[in-house]
C-alpha atoms as a PDB file:
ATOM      1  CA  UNK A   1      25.297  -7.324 -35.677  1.00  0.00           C
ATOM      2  CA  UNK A   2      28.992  -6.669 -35.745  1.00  0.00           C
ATOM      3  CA  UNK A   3      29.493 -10.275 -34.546  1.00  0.00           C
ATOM      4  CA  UNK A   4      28.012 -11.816 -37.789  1.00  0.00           C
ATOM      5  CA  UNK A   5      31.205  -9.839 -39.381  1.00  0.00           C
ATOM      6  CA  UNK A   6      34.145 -11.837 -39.743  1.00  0.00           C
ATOM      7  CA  UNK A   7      37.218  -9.414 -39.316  1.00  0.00           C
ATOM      8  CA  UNK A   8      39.262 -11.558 -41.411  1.00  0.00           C
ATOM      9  CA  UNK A   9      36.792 -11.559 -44.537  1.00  0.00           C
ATOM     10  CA  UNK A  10      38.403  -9.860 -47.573  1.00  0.00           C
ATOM     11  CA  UNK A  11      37.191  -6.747 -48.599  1.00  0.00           C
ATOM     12  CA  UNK A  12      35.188  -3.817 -47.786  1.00  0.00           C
ATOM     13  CA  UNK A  13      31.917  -3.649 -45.055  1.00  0.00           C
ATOM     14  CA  UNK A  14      29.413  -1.369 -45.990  1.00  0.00           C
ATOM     15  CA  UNK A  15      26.935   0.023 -43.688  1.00  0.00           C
ATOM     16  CA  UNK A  16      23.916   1.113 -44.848  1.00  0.00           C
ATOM     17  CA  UNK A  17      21.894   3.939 -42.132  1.00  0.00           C
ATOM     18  CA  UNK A  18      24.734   4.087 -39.681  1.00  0.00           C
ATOM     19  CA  UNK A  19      22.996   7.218 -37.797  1.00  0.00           C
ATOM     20  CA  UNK A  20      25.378   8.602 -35.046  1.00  0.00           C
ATOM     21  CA  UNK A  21      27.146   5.217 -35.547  1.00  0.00           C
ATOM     22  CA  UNK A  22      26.572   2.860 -32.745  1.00  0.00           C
ATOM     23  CA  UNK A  23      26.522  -0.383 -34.969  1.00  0.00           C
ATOM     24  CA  UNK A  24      29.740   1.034 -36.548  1.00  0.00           C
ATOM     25  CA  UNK A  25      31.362   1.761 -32.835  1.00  0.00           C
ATOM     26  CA  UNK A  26      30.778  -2.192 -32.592  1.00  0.00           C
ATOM     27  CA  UNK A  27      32.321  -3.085 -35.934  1.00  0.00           C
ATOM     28  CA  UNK A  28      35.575  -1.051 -34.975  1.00  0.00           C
ATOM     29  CA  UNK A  29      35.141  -3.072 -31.450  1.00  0.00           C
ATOM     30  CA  UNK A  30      35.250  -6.157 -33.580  1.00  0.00           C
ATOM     31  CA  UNK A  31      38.287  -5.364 -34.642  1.00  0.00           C
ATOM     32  CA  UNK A  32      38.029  -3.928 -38.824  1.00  0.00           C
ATOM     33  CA  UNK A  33      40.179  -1.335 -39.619  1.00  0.00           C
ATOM     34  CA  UNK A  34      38.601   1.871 -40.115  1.00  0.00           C
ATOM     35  CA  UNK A  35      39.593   2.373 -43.679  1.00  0.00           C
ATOM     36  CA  UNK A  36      37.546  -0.968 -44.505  1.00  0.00           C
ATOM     37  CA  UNK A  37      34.503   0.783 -43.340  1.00  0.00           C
ATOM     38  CA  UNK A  38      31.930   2.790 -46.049  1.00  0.00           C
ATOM     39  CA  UNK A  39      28.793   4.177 -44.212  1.00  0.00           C
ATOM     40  CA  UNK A  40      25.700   5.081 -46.508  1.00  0.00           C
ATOM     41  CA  UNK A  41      24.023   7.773 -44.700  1.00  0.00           C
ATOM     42  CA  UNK A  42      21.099  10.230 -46.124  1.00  0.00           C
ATOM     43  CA  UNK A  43      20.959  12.839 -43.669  1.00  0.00           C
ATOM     44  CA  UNK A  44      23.943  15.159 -44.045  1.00  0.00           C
ATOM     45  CA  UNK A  45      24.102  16.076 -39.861  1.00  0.00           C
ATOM     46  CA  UNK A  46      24.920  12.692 -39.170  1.00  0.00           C
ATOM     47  CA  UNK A  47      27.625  12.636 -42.116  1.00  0.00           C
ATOM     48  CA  UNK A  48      29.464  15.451 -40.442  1.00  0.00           C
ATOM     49  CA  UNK A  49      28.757  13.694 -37.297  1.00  0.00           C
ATOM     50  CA  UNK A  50      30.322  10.317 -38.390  1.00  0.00           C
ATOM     51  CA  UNK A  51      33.223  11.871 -40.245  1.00  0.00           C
ATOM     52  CA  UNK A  52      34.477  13.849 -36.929  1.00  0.00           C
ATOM     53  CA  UNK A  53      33.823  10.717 -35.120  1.00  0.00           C
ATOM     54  CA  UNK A  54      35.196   8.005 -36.851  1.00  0.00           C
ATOM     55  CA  UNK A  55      38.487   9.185 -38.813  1.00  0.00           C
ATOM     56  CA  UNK A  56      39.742   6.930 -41.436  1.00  0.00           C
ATOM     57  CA  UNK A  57      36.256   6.033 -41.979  1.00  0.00           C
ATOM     58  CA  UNK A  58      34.754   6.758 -45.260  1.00  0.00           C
ATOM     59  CA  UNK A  59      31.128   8.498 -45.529  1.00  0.00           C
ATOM     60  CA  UNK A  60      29.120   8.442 -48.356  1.00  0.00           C
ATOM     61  CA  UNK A  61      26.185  10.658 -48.901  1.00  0.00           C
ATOM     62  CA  UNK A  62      23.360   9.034 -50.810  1.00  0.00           C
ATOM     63  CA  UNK A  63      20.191   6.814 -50.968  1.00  0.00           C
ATOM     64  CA  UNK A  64      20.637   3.412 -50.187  1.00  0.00           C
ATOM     65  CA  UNK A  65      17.861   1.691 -51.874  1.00  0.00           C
ATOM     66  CA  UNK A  66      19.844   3.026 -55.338  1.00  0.00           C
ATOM     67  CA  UNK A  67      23.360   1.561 -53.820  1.00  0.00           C
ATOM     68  CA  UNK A  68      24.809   0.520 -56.980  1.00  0.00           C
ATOM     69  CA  UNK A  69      24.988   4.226 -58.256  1.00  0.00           C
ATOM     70  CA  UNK A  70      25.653   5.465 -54.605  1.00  0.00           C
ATOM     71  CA  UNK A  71      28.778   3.292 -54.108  1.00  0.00           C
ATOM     72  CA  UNK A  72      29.331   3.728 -58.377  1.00  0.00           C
ATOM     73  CA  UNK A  73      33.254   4.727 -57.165  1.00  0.00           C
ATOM     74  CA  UNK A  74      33.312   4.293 -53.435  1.00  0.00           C
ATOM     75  CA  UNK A  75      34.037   0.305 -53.824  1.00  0.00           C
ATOM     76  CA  UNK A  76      37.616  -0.819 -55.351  1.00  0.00           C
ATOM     77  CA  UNK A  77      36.758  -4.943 -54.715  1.00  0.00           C
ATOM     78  CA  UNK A  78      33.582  -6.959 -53.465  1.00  0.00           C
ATOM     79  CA  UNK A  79      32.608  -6.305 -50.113  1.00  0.00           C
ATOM     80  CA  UNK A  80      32.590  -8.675 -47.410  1.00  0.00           C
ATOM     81  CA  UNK A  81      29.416  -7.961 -45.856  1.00  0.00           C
ATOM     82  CA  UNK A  82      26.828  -5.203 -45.820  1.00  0.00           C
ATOM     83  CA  UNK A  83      25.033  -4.393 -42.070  1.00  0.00           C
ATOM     84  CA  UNK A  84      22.018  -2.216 -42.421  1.00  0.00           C
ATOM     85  CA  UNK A  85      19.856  -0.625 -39.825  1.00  0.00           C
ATOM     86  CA  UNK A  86      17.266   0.658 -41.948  1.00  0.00           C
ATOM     87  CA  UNK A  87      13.193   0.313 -41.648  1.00  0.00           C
ATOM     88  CA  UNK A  88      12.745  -2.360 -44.429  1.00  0.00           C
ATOM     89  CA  UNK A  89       9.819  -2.729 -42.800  1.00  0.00           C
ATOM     90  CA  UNK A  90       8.118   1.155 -43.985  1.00  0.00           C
ATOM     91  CA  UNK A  91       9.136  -0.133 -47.829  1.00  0.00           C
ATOM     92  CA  UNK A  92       7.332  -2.494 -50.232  1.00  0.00           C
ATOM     93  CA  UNK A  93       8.634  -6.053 -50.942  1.00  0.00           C
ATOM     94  CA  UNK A  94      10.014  -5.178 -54.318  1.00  0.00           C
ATOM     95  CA  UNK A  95      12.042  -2.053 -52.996  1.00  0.00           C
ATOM     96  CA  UNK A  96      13.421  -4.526 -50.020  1.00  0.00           C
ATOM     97  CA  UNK A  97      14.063  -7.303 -52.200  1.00  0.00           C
ATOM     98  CA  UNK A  98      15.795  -4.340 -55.195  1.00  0.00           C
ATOM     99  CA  UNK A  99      18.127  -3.382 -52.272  1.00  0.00           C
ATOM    100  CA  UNK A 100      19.261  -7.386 -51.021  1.00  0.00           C
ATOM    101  CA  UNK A 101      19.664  -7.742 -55.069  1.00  0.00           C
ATOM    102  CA  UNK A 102      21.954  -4.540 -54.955  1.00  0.00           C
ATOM    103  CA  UNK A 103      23.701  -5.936 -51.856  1.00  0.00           C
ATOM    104  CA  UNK A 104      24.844  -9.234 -53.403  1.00  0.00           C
ATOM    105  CA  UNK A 105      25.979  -7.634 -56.768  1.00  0.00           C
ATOM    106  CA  UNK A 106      28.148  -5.315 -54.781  1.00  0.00           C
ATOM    107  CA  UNK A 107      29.390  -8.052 -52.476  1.00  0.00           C
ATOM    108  CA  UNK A 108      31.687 -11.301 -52.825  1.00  0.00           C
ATOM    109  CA  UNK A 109      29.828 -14.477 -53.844  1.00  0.00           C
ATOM    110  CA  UNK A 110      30.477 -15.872 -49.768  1.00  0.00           C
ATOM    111  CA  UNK A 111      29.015 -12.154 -49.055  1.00  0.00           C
ATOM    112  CA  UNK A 112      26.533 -11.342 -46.141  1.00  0.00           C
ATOM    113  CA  UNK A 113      23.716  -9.280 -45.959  1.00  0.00           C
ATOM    114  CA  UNK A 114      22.879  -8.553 -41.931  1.00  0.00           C
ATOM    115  CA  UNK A 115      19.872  -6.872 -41.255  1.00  0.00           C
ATOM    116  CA  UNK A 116      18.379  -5.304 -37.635  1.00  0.00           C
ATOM    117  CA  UNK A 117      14.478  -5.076 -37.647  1.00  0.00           C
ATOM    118  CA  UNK A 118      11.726  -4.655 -34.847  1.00  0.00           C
ATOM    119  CA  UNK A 119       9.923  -7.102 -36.737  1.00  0.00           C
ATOM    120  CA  UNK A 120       8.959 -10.857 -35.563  1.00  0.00           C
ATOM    121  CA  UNK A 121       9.613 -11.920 -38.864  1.00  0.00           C
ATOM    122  CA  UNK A 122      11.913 -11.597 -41.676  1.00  0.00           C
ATOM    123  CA  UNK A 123      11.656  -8.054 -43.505  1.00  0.00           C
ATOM    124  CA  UNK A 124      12.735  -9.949 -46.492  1.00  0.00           C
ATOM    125  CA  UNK A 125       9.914 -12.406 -46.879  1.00  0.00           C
ATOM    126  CA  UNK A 126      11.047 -16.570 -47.737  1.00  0.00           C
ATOM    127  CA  UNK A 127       8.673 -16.613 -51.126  1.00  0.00           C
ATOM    128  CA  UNK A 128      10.976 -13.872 -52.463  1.00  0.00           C
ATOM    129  CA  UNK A 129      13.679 -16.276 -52.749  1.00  0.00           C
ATOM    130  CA  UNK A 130      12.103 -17.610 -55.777  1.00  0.00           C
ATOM    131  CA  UNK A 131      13.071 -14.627 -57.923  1.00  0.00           C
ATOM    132  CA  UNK A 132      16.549 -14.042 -56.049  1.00  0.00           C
ATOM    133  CA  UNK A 133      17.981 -17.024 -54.984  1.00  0.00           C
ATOM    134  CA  UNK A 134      18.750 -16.527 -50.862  1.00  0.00           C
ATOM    135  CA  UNK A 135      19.194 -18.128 -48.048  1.00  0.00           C
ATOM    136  CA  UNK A 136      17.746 -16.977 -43.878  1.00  0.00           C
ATOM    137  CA  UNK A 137      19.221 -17.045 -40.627  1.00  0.00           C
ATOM    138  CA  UNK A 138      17.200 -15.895 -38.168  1.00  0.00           C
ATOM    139  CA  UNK A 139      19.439 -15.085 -34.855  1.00  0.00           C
ATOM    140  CA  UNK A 140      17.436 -15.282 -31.203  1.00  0.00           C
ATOM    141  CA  UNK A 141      15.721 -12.043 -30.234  1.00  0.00           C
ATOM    142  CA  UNK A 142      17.364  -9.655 -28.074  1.00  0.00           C
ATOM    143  CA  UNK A 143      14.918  -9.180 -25.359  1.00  0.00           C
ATOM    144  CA  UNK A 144      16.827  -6.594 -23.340  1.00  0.00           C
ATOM    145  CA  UNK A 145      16.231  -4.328 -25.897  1.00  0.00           C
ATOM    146  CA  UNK A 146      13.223  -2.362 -25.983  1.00  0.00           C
ATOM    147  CA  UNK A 147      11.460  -3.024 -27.828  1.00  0.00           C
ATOM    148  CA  UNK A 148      12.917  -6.794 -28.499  1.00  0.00           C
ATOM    149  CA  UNK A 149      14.831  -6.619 -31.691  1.00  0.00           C
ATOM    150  CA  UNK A 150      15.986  -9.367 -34.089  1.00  0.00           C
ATOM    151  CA  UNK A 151      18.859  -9.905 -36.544  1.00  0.00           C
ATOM    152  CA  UNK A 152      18.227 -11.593 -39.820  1.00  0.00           C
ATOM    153  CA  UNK A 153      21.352 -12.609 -42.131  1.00  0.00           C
ATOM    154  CA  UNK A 154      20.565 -13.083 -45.825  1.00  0.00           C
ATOM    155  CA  UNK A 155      23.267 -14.870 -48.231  1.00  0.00           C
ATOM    156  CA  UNK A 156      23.433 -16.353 -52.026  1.00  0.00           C
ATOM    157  CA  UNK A 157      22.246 -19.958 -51.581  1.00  0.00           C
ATOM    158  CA  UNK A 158      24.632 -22.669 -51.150  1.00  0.00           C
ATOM    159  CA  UNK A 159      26.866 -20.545 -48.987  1.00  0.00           C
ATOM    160  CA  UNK A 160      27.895 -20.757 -45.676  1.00  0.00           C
ATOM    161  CA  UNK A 161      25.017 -18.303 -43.904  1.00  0.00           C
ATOM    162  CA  UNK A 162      25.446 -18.749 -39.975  1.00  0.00           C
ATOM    163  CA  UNK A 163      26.866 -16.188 -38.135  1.00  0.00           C
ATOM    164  CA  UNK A 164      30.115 -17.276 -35.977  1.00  0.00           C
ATOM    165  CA  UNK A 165      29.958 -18.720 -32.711  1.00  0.00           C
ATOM    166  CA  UNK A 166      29.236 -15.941 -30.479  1.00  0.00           C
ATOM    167  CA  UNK A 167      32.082 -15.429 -27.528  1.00  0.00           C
ATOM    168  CA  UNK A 168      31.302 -16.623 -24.054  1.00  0.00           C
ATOM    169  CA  UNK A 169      30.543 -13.111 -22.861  1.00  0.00           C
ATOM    170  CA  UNK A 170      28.038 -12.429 -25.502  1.00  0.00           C
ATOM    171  CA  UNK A 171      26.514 -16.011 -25.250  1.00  0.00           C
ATOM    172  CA  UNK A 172      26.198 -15.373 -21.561  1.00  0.00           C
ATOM    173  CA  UNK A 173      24.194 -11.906 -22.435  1.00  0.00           C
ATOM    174  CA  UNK A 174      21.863 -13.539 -24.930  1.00  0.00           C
ATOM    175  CA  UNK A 175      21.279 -16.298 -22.114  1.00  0.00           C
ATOM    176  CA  UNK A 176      20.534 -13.083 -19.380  1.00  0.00           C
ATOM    177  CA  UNK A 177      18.080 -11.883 -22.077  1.00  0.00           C
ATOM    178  CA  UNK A 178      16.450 -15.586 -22.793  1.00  0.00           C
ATOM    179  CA  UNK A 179      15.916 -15.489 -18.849  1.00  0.00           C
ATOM    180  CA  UNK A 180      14.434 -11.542 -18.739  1.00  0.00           C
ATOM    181  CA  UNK A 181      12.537 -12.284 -21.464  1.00  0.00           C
ATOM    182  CA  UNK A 182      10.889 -15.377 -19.277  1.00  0.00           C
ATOM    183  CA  UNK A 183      10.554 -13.257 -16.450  1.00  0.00           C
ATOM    184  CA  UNK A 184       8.694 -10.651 -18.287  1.00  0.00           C
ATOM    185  CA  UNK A 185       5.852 -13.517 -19.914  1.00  0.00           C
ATOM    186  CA  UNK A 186       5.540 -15.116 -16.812  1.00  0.00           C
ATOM    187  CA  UNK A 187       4.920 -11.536 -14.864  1.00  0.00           C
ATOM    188  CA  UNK A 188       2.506 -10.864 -17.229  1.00  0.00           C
ATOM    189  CA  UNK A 189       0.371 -14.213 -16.607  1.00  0.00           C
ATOM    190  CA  UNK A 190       0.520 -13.889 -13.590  1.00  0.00           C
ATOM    191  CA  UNK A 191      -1.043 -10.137 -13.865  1.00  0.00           C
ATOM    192  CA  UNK A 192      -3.605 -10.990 -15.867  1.00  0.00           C
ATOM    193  CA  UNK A 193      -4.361 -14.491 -13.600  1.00  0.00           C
ATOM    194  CA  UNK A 194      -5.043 -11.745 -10.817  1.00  0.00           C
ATOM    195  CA  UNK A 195      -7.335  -9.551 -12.789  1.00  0.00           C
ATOM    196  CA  UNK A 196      -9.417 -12.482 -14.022  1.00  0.00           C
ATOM    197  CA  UNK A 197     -10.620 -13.103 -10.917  1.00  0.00           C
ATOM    198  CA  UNK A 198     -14.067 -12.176  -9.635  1.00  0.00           C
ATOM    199  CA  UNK A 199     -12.797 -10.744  -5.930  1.00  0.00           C
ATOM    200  CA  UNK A 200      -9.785  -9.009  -7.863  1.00  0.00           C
ATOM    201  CA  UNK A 201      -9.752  -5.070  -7.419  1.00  0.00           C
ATOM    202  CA  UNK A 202     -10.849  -3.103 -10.990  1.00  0.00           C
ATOM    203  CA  UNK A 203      -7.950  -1.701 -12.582  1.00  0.00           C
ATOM    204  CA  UNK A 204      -8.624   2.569 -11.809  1.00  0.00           C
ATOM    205  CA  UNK A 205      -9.331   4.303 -14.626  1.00  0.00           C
ATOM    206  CA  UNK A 206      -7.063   7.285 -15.616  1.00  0.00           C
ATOM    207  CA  UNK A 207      -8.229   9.930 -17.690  1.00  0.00           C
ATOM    208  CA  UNK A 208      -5.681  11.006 -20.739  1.00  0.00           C
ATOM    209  CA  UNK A 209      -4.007  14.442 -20.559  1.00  0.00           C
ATOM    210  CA  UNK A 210      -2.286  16.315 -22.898  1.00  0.00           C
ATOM    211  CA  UNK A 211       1.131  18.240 -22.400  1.00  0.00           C
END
């Protein structure tokens, strides 16, 4: 996610769900100065949490499906980019699509919106676009998570929507996970090759218990 960040983009990144703030570890990583960074969290643990963590960070307390009154006075300029880790999935379509609407009024016209989702496909469904004019880029799954996640960046159309050329490192990682991922399908043919046969042992059966 933090890759799909350019450090040298103007303005402000917002970060919407940060929870104990792995995602915004990775955007420090990346190399954006703490005071660019404005985390929208709900629960007020992990606000404390991030705050002692992350100095020079700003937190902001509030809901951010309503994140043009949340950031009202927390944004001086256009952001760059907003990341969000939060379960479009669990919301309807025209709560998902309010919030990418929000995103792009609060951002910079060359703005990004990056999402992270369990989902195969986009939490921001294509036939949307037609009421808010956006463009996809769906980035490989990440098979060494589990389960495999995806990343799905969402900009105005007619702007420049891939994410930068990932660093040899990380382009050797996403080839490991390509490979694991392989390894994993062809495991799994193979198991279920064995157990269609008719001289194959029956799988035992195990009873459930409860703890």
């Amino acid at each position: 996610m933090a890759q799909c960040v350019s450090p040298e983009a103007e303005g402000p990144v917002v970060e919407l769900g940060p929870g104990t703030g792995p995602v915004t570890q990775a955007l420090l990583a990346r190399g954006l100065a703490p005071e660019r960074l404005v985390l929208v969290e709900y629960e007020p643990s992990f606000c404390n949490l991030l705050e002692k963590k992350f100095p020079g960070v700003r937190v902001v307390r509030g809901d951010a499906y309503r994140l043009r009154d949340t950031l009202a006075n927390a944004l001086d300029r256009p952001a760059a980019a907003v990341v969000s880790s939060l379960p479009l999935l669990t919301k309807h379509e025209s709560a998902r699509l309010s919030l990418l609407r929000q995103a792009f009024d609060l951002m910079s016209s060359e703005g990004r919106f990056i999402q992270f989702t369990y989902g195969v496909k986009s939490p921001i469904p294509a036939h949307l676009s037609t009421s808010l004019r956006f463009e996809t880029q769906s980035l490989a799954p990440i098979w060494l998570n589990l389960p495999p996640a995806r990343i799905f960046v969402y900009c105005r159309s007619g702007r420049h929507c891939e994410a930068e050329r990932r660093p040899d490192m990380l382009a050797k990682l996403l080839k490991k996970s390509r490979r694991f991922g392989n390894e994993i399908r062809d495991e799994l043919e193979e198991a279920r090759a064995r157990f269609s046969t008719p001289d194959a042992p029956r799988p035992v059966s195990v009873k459930s218990r409860r703890f």
